[in-house]
Protein backbone atom coordinates (compact mmCIF):
# COMPACT_ATOMS: atom_id res chain seq x y z
CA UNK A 1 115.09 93.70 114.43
CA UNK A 2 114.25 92.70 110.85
CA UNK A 3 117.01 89.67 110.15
CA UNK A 4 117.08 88.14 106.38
CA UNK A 5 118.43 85.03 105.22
CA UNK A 6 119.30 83.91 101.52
CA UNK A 7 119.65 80.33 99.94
CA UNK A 8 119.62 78.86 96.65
CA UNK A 9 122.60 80.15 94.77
CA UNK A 10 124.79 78.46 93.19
CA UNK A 11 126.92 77.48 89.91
CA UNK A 12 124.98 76.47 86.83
CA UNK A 13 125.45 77.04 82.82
CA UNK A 14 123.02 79.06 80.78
CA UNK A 15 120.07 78.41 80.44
CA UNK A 16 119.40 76.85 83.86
CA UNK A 17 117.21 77.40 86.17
CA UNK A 18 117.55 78.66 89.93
CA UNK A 19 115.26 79.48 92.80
CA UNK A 20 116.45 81.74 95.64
CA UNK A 21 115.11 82.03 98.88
CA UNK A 22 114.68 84.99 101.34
CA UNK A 23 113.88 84.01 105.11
CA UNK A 24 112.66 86.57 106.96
CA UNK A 25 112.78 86.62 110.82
CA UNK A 26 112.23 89.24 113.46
CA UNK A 27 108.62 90.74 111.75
CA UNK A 28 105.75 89.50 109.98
CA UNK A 29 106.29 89.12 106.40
CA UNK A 30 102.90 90.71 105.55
CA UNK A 31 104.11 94.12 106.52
CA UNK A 32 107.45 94.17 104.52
CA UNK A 33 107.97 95.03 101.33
CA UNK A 34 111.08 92.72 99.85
CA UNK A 35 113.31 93.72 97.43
CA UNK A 36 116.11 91.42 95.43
CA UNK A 37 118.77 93.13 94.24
CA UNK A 38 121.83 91.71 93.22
CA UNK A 39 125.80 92.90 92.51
CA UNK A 40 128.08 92.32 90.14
CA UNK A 41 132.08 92.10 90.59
CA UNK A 42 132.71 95.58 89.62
CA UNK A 43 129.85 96.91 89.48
CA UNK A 44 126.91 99.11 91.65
CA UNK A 45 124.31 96.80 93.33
CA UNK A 46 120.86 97.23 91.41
CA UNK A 47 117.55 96.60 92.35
CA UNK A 48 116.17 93.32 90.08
CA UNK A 49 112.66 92.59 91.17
CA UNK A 50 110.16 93.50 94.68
CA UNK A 51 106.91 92.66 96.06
CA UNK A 52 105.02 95.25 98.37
CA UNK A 53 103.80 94.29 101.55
CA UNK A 54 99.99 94.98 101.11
CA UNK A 55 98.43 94.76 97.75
CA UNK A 56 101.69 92.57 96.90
CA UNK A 57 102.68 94.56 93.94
CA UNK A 58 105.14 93.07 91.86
CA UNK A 59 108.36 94.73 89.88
CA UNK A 60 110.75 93.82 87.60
CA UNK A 61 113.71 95.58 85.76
CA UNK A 62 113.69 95.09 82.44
CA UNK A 63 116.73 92.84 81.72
CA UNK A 64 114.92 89.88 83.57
CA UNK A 65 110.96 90.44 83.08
CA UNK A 66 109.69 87.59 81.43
CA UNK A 67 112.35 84.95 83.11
CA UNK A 68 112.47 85.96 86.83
CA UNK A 69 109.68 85.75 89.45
CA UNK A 70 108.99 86.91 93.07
CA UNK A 71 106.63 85.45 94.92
CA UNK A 72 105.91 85.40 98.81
CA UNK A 73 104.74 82.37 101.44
CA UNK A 74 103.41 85.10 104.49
CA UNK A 75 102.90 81.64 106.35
CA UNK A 76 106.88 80.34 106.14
CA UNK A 77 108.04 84.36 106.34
CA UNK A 78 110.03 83.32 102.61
CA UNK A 79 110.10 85.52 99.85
CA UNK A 80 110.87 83.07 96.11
CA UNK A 81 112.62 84.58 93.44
CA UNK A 82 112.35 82.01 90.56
CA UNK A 83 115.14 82.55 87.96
CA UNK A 84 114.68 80.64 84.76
CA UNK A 85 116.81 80.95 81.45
CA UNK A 86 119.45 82.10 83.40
CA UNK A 87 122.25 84.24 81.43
CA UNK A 88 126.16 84.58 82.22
CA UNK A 89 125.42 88.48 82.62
CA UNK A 90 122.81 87.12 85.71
CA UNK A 91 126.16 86.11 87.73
CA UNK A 92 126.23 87.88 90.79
CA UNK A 93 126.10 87.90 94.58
CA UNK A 94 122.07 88.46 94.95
CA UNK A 95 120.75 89.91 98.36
CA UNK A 96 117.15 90.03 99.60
CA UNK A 97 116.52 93.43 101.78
CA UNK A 98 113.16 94.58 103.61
CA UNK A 99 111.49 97.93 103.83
CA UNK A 100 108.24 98.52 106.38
CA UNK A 101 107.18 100.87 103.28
CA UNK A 102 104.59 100.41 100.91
CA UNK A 103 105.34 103.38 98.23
CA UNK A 104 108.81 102.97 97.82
CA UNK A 105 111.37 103.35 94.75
CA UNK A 106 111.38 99.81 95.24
CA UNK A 107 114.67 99.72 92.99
CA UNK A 108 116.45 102.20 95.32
CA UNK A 109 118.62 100.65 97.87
CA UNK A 110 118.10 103.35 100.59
CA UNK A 111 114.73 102.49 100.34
CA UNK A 112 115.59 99.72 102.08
CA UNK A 113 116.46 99.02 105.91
CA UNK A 114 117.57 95.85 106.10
CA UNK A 115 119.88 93.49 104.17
CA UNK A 116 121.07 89.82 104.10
CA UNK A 117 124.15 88.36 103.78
CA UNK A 118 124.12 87.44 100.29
CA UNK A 119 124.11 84.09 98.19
CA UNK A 120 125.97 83.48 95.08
CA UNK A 121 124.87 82.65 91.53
CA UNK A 122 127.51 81.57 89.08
CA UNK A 123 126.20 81.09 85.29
CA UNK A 124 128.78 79.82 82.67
CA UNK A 125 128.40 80.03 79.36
């Protein structure tokens, strides 16, 4: 059994900068692809940024390209997602989730079989 753990929210203003972890226990990081994805109060969880298992493909939606970045440490089983120039509309709860696929939607959440809990990030204005 996969089992994820997130860290590194929190509240900051705009313009910050944040970087969230993902902890990944229960497989070998190498064969996962990871996927952030984050929710809004309101509104439908959406996929924000992944990183394949093999070639370690990276994606980003458009609304953070350019500010956020996913990286991976296969030897600590962590998964980074570096946040900089962090905007109010980037408060959320963000979530981390793992798929044993390669060619995935990677922005789809059923693509995805397992989830953490969830850490929150707060940016005020």
């Amino acid at each position: 059994q996969v089992q994820l753990v997130e860290s590194g929210g929190g509240v900051v203003q705009s313009g910050d900068s944040l970087r969230l972890s993902c902890v990944v226990s229960g497989w070998s990081l190498d064969k996962l692809t990871i996927g952030w994805f984050r929710q809004a109060a309101g509104k439908e969880r959406e996929g924000i940024s992944a990183i394949t298992s093999i070639y370690e493909t990276t994606y980003y939606v458009n609304s953070v390209k350019g500010r956020f970045t996913i990286s991976r440490d296969n030897a600590k089983n962590t998964v980074y997602l570096q946040m900089n120039n962090l905007k109010p509309e980037d408060t959320a709860v963000y979530y981390c989730a793992a798929s044993h696929s390669e060619r995935l939607q990677w922005g789809a959440k059923d693509e995805y079989e397992f989830w953490g809990q969830g850490t929150q990030v707060t940016v005020s204005s």
